[in-house]
N, C-alpha and C. Protein backbone atom coordinates (compact mmCIF):
# COMPACT_ATOMS: atom_id res chain seq x y z
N UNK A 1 -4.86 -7.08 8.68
CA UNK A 1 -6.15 -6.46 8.44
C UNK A 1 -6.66 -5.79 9.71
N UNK A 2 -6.73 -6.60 10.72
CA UNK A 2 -6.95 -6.18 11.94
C UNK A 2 -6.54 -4.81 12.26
N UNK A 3 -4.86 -4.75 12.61
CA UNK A 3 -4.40 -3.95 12.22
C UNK A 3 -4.96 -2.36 12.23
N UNK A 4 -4.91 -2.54 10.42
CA UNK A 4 -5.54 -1.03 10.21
C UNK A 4 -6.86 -1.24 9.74
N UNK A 5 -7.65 -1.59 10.23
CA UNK A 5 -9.20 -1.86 10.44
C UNK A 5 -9.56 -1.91 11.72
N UNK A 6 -9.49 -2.35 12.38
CA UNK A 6 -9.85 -2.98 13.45
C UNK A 6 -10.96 -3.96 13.62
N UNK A 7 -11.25 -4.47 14.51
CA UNK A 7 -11.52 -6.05 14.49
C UNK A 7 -13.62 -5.77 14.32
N UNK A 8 -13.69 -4.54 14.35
CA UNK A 8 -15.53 -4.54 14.56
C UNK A 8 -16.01 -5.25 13.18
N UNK A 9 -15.22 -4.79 12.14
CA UNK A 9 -16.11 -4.91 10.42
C UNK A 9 -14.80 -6.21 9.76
N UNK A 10 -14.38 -6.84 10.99
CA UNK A 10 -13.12 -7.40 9.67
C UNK A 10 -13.46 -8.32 8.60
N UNK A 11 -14.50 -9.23 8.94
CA UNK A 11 -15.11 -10.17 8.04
C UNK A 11 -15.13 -9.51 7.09
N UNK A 12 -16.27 -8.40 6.64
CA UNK A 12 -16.81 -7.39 5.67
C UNK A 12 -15.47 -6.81 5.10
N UNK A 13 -14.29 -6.43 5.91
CA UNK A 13 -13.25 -6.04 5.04
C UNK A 13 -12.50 -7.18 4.88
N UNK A 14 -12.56 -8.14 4.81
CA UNK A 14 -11.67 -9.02 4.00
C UNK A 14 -12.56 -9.76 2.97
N UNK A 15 -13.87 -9.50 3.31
CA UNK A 15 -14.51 -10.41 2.41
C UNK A 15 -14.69 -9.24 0.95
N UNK A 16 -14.27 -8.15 1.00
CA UNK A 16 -14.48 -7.24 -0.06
C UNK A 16 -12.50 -7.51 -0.61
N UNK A 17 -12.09 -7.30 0.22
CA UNK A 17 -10.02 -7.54 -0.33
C UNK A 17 -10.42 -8.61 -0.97
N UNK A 18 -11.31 -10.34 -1.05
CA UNK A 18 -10.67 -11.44 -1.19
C UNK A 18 -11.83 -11.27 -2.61
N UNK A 19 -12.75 -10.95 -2.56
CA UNK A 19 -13.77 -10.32 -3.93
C UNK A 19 -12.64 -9.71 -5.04
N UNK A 20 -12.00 -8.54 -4.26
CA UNK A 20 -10.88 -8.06 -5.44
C UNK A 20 -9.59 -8.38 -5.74
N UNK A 21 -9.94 -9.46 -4.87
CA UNK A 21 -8.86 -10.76 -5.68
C UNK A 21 -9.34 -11.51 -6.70
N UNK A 22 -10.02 -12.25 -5.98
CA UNK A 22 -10.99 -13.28 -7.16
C UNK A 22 -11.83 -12.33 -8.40
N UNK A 23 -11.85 -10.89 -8.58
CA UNK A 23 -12.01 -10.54 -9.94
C UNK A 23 -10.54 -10.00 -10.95
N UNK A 24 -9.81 -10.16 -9.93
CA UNK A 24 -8.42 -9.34 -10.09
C UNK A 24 -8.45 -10.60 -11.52
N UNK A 25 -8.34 -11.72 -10.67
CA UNK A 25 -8.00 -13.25 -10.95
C UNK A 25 -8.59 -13.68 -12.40
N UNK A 26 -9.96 -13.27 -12.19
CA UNK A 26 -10.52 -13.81 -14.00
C UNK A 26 -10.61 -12.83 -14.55
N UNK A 27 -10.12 -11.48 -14.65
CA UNK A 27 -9.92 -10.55 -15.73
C UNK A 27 -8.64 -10.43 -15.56
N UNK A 28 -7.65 -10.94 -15.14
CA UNK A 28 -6.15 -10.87 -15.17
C UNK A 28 -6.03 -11.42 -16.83
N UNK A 29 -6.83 -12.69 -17.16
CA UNK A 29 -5.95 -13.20 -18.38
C UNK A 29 -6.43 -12.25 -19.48
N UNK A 30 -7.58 -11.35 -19.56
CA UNK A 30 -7.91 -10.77 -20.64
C UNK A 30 -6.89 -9.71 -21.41
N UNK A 31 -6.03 -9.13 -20.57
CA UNK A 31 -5.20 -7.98 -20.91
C UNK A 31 -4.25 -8.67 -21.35
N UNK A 32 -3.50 -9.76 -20.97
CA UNK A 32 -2.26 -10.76 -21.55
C UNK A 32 -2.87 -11.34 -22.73
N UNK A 33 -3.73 -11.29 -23.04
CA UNK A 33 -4.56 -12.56 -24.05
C UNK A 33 -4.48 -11.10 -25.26
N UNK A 34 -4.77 -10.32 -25.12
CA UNK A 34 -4.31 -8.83 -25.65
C UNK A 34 -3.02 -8.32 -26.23
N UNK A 35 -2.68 -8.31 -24.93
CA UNK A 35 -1.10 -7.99 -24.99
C UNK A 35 -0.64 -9.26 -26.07
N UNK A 36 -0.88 -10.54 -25.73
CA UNK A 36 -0.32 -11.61 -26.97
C UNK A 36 -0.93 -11.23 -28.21
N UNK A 37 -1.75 -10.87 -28.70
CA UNK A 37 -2.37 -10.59 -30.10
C UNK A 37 -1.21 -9.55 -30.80
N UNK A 38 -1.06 -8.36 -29.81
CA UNK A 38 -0.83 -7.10 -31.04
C UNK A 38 0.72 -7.49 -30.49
N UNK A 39 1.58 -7.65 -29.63
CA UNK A 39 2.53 -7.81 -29.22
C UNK A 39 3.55 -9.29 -29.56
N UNK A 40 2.61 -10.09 -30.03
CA UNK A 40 3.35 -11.26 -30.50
C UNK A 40 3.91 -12.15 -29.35
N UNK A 41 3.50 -12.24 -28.13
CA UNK A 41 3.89 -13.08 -27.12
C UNK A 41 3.67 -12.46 -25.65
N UNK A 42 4.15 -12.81 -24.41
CA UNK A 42 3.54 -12.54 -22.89
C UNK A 42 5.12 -11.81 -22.80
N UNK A 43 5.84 -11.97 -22.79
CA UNK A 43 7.23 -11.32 -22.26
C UNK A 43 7.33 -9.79 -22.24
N UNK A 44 6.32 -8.92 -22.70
CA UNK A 44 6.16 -7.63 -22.27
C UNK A 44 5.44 -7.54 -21.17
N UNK A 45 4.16 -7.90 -21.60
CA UNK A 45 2.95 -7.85 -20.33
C UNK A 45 3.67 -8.86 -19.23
N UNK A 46 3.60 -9.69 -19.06
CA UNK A 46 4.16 -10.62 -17.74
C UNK A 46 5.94 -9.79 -17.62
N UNK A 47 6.39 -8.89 -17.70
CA UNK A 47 7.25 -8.19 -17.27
C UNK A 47 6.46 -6.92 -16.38
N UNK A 48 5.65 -6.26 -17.15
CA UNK A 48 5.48 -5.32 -16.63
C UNK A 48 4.30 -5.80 -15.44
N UNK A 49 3.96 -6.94 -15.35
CA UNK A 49 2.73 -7.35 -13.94
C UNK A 49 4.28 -7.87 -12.81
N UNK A 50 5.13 -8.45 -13.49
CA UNK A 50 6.22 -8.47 -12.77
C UNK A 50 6.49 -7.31 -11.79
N UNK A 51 6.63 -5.95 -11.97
CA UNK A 51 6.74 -5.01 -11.99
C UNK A 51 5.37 -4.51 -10.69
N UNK A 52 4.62 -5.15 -10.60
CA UNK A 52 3.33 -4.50 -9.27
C UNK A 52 3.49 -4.75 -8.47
N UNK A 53 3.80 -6.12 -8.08
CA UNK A 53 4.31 -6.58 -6.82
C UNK A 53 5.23 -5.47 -6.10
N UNK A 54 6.28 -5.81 -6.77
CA UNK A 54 7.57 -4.66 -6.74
C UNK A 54 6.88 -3.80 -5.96
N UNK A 55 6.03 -2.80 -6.76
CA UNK A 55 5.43 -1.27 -6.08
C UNK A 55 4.69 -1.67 -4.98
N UNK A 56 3.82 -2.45 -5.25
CA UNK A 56 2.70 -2.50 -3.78
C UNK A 56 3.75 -2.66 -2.38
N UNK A 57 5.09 -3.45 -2.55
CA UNK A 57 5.78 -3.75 -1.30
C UNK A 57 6.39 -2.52 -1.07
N UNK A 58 7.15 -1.78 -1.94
CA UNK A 58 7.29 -0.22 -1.56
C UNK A 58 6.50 0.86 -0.96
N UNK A 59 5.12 0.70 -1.50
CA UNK A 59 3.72 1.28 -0.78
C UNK A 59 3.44 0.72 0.60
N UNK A 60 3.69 -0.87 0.79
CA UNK A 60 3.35 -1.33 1.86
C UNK A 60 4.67 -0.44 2.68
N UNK A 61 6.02 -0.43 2.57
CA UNK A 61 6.75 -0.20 3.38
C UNK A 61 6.75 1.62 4.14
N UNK A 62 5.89 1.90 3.03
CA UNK A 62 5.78 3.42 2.85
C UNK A 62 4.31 3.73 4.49
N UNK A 63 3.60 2.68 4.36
CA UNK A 63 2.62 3.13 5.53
C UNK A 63 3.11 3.62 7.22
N UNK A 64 2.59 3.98 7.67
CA UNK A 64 2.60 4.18 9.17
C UNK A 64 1.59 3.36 9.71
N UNK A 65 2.00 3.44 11.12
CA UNK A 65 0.97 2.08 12.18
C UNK A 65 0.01 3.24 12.44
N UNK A 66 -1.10 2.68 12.55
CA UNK A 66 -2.54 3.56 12.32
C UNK A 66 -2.03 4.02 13.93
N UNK A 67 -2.92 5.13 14.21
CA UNK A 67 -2.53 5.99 15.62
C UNK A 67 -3.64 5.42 16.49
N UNK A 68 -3.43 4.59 17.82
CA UNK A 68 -4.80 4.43 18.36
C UNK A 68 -4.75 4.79 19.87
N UNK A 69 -6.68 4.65 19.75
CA UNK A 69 -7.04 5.83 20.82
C UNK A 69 -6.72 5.29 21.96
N UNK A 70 -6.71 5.80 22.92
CA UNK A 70 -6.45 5.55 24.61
C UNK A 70 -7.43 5.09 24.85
N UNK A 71 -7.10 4.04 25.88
CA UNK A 71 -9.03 3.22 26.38
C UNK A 71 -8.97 3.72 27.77
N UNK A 72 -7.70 4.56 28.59
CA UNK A 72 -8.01 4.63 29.53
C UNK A 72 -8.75 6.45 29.75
């Protein structure tokens, strides 16, 4: 986080990442609870959430190290 933030606002930016976790978290089951109705079971949907992880680590690998300024 630090990182590519830097350390002035980090509280405030992790406390907004760990918010869109914890809503990620209780509207995660609504779309599977869905997906089980018209689909007849989780083995589509829990394939394709299978499937995000996957991308986000490709995205993660895809960044550059933020460029920083000279202090001297």
């Amino acid at each position: 986080w630090a990182r590519y933030f830097g350390r002035e606002h980090l509280g405030s930016i992790q406390g907004v990442g760990q918010t869109i976790g914890v809503v990620g978290a209780s509207v995660g089951p609504i779309p599977l609870g869905i997906a089980e109705d018209f689909l007849g079971g989780f083995d589509a949907a829990l394939n394709l959430l299978a499937l995000m992880p996957i991308m986000v680590g490709f995205t993660l690998l895809m960044l550059s190290d933020p460029k920083r300024k000279s202090t001297i």
